[in-house]
N, C-alpha and C. Protein backbone atom coordinates (compact mmCIF):
# COMPACT_ATOMS: atom_id res chain seq x y z
N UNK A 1 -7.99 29.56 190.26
CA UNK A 1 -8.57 28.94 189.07
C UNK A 1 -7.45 28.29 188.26
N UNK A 2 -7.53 27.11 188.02
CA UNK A 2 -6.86 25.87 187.47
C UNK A 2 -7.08 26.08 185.67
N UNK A 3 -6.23 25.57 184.83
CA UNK A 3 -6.42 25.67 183.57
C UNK A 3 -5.85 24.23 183.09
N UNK A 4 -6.84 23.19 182.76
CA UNK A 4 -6.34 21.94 182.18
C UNK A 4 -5.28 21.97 181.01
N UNK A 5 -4.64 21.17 180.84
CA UNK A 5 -3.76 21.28 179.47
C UNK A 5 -2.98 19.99 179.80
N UNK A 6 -2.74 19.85 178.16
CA UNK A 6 -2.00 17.72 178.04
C UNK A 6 -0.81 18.39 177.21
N UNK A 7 0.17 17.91 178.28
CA UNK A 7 1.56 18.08 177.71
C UNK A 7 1.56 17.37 176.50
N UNK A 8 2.56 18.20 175.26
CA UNK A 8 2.83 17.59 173.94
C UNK A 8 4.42 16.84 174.10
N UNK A 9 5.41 17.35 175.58
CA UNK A 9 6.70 17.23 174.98
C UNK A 9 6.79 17.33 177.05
N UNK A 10 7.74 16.47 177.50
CA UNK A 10 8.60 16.36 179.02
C UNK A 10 8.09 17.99 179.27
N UNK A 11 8.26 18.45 180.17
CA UNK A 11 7.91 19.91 180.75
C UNK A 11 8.75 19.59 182.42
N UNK A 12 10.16 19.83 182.58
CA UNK A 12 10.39 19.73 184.05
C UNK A 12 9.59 20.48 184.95
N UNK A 13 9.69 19.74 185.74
CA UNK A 13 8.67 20.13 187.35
C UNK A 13 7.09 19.97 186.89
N UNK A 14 7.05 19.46 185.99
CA UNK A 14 5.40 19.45 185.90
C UNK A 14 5.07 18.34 185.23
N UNK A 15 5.44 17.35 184.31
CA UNK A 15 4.83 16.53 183.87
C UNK A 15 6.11 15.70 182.18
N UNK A 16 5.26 14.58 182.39
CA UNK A 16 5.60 13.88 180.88
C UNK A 16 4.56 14.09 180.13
N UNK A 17 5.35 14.33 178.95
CA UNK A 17 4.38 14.26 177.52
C UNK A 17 3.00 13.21 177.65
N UNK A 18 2.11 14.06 177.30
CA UNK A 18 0.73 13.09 177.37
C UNK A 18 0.50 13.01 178.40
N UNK A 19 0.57 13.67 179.62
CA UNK A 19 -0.46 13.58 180.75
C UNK A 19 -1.10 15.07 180.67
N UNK A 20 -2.14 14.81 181.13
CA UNK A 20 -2.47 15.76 181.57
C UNK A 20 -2.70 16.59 182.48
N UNK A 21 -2.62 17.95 183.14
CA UNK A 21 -1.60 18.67 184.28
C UNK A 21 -2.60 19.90 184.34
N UNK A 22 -3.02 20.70 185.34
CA UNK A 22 -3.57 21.64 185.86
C UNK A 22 -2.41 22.97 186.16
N UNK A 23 -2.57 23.88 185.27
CA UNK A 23 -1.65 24.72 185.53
C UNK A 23 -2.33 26.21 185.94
N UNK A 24 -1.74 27.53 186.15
CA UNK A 24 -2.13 28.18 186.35
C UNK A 24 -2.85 28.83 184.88
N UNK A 25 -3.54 29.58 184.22
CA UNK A 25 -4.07 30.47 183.33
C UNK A 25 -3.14 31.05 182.47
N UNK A 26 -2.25 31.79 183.07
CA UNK A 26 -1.29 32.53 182.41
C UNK A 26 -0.39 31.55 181.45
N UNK A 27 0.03 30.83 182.99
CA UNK A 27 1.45 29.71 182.52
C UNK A 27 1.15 29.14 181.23
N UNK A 28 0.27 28.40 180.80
CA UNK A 28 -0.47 27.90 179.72
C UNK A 28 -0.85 28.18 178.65
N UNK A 29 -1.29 29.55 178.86
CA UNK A 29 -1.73 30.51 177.73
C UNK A 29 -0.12 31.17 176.92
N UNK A 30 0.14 31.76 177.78
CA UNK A 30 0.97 32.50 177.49
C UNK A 30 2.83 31.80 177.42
N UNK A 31 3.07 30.66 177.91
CA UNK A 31 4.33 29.81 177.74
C UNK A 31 3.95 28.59 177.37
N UNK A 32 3.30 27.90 178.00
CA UNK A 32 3.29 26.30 177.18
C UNK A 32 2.42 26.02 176.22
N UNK A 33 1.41 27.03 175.55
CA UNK A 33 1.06 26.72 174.36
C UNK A 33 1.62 27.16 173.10
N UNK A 34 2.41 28.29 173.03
CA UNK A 34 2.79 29.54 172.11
C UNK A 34 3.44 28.23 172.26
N UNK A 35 4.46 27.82 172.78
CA UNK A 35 6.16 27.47 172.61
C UNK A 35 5.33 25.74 172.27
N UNK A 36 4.35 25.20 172.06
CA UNK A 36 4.16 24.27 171.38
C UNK A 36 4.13 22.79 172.53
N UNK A 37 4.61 22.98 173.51
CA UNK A 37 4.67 22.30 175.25
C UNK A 37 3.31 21.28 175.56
N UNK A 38 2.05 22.32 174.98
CA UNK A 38 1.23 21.71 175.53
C UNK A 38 0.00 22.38 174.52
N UNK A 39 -1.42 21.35 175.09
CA UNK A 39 -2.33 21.67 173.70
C UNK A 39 -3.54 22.07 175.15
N UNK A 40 -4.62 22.71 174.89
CA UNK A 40 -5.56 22.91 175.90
C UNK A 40 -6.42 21.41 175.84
N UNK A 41 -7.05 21.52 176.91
CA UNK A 41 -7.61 19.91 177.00
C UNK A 41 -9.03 20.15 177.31
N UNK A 42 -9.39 20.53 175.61
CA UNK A 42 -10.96 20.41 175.16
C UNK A 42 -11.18 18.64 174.99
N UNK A 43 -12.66 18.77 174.93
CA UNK A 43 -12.98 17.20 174.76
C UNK A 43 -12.36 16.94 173.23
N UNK A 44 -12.74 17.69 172.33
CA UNK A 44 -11.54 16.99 170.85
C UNK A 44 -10.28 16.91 170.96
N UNK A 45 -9.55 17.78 171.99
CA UNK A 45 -7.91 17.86 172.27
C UNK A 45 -7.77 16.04 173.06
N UNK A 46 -8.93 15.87 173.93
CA UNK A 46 -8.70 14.52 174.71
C UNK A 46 -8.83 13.55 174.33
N UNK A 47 -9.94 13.36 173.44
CA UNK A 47 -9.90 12.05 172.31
C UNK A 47 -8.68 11.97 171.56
N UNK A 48 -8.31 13.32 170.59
CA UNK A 48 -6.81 13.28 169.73
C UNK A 48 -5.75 12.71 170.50
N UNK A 49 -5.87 12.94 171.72
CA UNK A 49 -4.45 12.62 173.06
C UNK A 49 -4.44 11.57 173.06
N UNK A 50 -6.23 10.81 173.30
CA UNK A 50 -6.21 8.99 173.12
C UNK A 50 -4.94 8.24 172.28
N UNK A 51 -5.52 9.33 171.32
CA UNK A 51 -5.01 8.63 169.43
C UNK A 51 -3.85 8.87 169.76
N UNK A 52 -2.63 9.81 170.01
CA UNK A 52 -1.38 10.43 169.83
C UNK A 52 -0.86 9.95 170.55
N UNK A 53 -0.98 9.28 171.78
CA UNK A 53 -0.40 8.74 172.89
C UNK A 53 0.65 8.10 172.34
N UNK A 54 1.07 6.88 171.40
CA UNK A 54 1.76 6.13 170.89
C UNK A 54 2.72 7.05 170.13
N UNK A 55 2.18 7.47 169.58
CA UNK A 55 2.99 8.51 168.52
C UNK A 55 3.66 9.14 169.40
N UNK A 56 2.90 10.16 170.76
CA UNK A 56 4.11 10.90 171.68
C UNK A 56 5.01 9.89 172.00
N UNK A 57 4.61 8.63 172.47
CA UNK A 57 5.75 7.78 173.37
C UNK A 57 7.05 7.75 172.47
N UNK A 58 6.49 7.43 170.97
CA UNK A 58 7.46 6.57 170.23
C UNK A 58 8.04 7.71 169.94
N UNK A 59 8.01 8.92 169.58
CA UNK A 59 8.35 10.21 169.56
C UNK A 59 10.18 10.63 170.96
N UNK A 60 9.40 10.30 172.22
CA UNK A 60 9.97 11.10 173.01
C UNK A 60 10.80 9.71 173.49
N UNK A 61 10.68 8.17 172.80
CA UNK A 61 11.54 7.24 172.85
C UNK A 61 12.70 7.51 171.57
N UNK A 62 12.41 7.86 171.04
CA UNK A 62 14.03 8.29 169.48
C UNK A 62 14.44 9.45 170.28
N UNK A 63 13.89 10.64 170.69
CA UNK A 63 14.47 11.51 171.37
C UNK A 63 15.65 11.23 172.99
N UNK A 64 15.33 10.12 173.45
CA UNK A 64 15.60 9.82 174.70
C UNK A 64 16.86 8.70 173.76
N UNK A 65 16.66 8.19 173.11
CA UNK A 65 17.73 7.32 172.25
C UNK A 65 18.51 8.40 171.54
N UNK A 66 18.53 9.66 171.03
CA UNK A 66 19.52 10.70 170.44
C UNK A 66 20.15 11.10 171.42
N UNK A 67 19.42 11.21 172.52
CA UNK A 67 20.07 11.86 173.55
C UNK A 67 21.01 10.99 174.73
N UNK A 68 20.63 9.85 174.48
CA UNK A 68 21.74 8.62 175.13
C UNK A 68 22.99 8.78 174.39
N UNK A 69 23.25 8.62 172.97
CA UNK A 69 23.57 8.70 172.26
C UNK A 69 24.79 10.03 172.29
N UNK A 70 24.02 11.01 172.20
CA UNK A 70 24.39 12.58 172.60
C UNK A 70 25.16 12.48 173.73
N UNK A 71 24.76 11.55 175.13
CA UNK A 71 25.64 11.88 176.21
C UNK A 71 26.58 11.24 175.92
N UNK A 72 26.60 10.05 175.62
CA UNK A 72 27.87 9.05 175.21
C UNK A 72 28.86 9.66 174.66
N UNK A 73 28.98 10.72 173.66
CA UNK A 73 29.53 11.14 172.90
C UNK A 73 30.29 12.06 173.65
N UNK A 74 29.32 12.88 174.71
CA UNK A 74 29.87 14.13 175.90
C UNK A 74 30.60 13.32 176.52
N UNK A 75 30.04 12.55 177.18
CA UNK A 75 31.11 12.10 178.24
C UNK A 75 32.26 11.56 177.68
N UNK A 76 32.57 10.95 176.40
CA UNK A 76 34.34 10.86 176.20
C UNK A 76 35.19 11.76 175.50
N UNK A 77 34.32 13.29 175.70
CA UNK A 77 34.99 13.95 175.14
C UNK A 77 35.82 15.04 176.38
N UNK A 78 36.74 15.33 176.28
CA UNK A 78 37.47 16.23 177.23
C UNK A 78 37.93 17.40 176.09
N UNK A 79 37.28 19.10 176.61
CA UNK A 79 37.85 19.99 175.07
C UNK A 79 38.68 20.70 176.34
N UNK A 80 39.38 21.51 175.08
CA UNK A 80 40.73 22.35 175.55
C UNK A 80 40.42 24.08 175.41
N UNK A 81 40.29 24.35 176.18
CA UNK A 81 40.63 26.06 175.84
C UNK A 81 41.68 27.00 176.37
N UNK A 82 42.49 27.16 175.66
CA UNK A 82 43.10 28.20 175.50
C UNK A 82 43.35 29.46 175.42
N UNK A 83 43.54 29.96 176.69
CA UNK A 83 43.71 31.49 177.40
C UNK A 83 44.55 32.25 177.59
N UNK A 84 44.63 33.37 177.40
CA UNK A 84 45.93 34.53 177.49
C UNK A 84 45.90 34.78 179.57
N UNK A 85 46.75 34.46 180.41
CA UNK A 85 46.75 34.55 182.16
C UNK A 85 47.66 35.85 182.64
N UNK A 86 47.33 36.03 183.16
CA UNK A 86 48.10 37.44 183.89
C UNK A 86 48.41 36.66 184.77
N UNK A 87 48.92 37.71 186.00
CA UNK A 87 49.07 37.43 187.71
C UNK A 87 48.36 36.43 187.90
N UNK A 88 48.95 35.49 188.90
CA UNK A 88 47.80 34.47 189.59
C UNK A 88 47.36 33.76 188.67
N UNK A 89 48.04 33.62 187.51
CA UNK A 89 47.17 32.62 186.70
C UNK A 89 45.92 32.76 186.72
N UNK A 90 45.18 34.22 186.50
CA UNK A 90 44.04 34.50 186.32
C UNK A 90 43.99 34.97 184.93
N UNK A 91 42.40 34.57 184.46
CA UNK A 91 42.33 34.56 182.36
C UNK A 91 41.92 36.01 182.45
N UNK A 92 42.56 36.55 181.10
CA UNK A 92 41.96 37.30 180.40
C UNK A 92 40.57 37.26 180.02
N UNK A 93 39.38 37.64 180.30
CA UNK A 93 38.28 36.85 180.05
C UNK A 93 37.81 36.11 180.69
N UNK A 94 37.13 35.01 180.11
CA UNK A 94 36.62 33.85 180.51
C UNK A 94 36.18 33.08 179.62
N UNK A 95 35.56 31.80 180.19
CA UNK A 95 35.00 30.27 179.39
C UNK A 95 33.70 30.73 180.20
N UNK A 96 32.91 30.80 179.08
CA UNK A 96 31.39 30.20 179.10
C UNK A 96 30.85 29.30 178.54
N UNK A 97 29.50 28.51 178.69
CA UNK A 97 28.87 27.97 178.18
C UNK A 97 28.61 28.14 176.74
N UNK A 98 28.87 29.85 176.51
CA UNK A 98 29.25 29.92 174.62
C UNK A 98 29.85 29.47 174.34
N UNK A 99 31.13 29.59 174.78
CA UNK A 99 32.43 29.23 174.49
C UNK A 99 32.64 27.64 174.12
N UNK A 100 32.05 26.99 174.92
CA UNK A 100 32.14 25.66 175.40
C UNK A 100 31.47 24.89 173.83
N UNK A 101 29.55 25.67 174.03
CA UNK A 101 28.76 25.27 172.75
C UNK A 101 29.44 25.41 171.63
N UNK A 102 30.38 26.72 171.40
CA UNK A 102 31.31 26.71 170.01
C UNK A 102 32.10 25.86 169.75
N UNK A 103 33.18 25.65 170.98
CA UNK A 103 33.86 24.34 170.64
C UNK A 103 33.17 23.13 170.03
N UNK A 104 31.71 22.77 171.08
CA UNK A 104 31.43 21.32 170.53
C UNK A 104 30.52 21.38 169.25
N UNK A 105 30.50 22.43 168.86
CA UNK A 105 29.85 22.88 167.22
C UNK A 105 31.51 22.40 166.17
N UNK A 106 32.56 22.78 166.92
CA UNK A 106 33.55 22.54 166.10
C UNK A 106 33.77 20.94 165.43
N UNK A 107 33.26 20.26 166.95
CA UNK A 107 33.59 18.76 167.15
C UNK A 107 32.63 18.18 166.46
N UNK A 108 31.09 19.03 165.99
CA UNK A 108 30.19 17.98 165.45
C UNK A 108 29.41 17.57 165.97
N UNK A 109 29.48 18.73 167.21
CA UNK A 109 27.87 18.47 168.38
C UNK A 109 27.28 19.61 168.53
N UNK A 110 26.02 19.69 167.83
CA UNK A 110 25.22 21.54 167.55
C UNK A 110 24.31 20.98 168.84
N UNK A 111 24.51 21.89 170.09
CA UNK A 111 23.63 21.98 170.65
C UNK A 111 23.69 23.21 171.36
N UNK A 112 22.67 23.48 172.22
CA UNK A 112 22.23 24.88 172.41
C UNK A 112 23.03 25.28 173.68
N UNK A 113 23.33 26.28 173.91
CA UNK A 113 24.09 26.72 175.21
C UNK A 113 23.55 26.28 176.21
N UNK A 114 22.52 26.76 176.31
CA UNK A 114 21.55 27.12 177.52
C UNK A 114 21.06 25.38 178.13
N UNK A 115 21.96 24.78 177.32
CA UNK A 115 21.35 23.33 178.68
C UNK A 115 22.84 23.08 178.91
N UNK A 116 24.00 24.09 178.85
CA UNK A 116 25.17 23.64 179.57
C UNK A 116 25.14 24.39 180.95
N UNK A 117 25.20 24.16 182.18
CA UNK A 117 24.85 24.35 183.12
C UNK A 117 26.47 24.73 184.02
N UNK A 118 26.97 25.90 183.80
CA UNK A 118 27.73 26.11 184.47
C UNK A 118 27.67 27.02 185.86
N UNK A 119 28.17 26.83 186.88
CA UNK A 119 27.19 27.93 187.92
C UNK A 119 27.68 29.20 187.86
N UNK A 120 29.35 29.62 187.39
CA UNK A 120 29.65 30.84 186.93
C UNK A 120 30.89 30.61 185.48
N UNK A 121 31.13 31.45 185.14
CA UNK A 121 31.64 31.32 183.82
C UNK A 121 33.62 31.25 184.86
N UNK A 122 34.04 30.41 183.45
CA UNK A 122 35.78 30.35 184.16
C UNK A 122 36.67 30.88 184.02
N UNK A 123 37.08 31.67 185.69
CA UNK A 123 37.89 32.48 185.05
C UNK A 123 39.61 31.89 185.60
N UNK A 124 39.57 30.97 185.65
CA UNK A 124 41.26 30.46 186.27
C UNK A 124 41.58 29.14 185.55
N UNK A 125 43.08 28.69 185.55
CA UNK A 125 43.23 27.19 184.62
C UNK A 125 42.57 26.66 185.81
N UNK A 126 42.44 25.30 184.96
CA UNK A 126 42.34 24.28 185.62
C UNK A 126 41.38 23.60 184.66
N UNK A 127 40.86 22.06 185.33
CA UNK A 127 40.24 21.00 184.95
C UNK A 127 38.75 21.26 185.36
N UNK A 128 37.58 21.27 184.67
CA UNK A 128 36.15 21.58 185.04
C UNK A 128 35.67 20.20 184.25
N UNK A 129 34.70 20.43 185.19
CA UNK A 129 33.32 19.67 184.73
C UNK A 129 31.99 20.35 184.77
N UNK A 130 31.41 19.96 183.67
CA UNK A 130 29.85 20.99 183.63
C UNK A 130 28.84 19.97 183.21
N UNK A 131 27.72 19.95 183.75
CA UNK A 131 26.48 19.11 183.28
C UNK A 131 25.95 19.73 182.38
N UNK A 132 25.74 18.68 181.23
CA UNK A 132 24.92 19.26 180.34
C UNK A 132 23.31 18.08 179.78
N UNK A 133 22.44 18.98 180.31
CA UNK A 133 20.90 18.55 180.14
C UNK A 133 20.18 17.92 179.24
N UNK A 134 20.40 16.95 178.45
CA UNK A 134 19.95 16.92 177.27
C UNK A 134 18.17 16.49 177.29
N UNK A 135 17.89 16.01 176.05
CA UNK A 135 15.92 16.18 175.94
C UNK A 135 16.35 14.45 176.71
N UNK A 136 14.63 14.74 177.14
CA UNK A 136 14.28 13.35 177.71
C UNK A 136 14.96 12.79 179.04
N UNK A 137 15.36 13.87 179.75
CA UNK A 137 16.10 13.66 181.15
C UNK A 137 17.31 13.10 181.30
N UNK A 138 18.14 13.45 180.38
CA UNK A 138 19.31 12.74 179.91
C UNK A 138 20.51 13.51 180.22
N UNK A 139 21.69 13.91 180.89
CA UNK A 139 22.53 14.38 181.33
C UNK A 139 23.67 13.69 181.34
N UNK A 140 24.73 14.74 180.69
CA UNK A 140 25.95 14.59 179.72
C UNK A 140 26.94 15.16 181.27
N UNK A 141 27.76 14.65 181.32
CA UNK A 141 29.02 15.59 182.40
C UNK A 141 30.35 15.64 181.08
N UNK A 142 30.35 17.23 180.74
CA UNK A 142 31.49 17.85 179.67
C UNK A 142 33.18 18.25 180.71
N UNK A 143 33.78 17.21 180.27
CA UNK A 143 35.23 17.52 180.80
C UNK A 143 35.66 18.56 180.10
N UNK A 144 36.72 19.46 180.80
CA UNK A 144 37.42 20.37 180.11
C UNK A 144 38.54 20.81 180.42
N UNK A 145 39.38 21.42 179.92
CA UNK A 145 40.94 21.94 181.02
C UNK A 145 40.58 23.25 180.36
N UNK A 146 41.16 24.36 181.08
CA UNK A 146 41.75 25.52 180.73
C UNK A 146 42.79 25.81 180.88
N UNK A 147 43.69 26.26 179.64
CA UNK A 147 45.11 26.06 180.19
C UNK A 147 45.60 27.76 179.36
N UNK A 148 46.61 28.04 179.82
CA UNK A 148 47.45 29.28 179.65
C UNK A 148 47.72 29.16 178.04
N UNK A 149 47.87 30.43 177.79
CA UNK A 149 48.61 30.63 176.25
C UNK A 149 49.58 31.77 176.16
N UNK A 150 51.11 31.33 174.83
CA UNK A 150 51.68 32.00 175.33
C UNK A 150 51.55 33.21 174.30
N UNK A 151 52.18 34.51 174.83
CA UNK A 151 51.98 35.74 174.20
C UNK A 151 52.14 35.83 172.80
């Protein structure tokens, strides 16, 4: 059993804003309506969708323009972190995607960890690159070095 629902906002693997998408019961109920994703698709929800259509586009077009914007900004930025290394030039610690989001909070870019996409956190110097996801299918590649610090 299928549960209609009209995306409010992009939803990867399933749809753009303003279509409407057959999901499972749960998925719908319980994640893409609470979190605001999507509206159920009663006959008043489908007429309103008529009407909103423009409004979503022009909506998730400034979003897709912040976020051009947003990558432009990632991609000429290269940040630095600075680590205490033992043996092997292996860190004390590590660089995560926290780590990373704090820096670019420093620089004047608040965005959320969780669309920096690292596959494990770093634990050796060197030069990385990490994709970062932004709204509207938009993807930033964040340069970085990790380099030694001294005692």
């Amino acid at each position: 059993m299928a549960m209609q629902i009209i995306l409010t906002q992009d939803v990867d693997n399933l749809g753009k804003a303003g279509e409407l998408v057959s999901v499972r019961p749960g998925y719908g109920r319980n994640y893409l309506v609470p979190r605001g994703l999507a509206v159920t698709a009663s006959v008043r929800n489908k007429n309103r969708l008529d009407h909103e259509k423009t409004q979503i586009a022009r909506r998730v077009e400034k979003e897709r323009a912040n976020a051009n914007e947003l990558a432009t900004r990632i991609n000429g930025m290269t940040l630095q972190f600075e680590r205490m290394v033992g043996e092997d030039e292996k860190l004390f610690g590590s660089v995560t995607n926290r780590d990373i989001a704090e820096q670019l909070k420093k620089a004047g870019i608040e965005i959320d960890h969780r669309i920096i996409h690292l596959d494990t956190s770093v634990k050796a110097l060197g030069k990385y690159e990490a994709p970062v996801k932004l709204a509207a299918g938009v993807q930033a590649t964040l340069k970085f070095w990790v380099v030694g610090k001294d005692k």
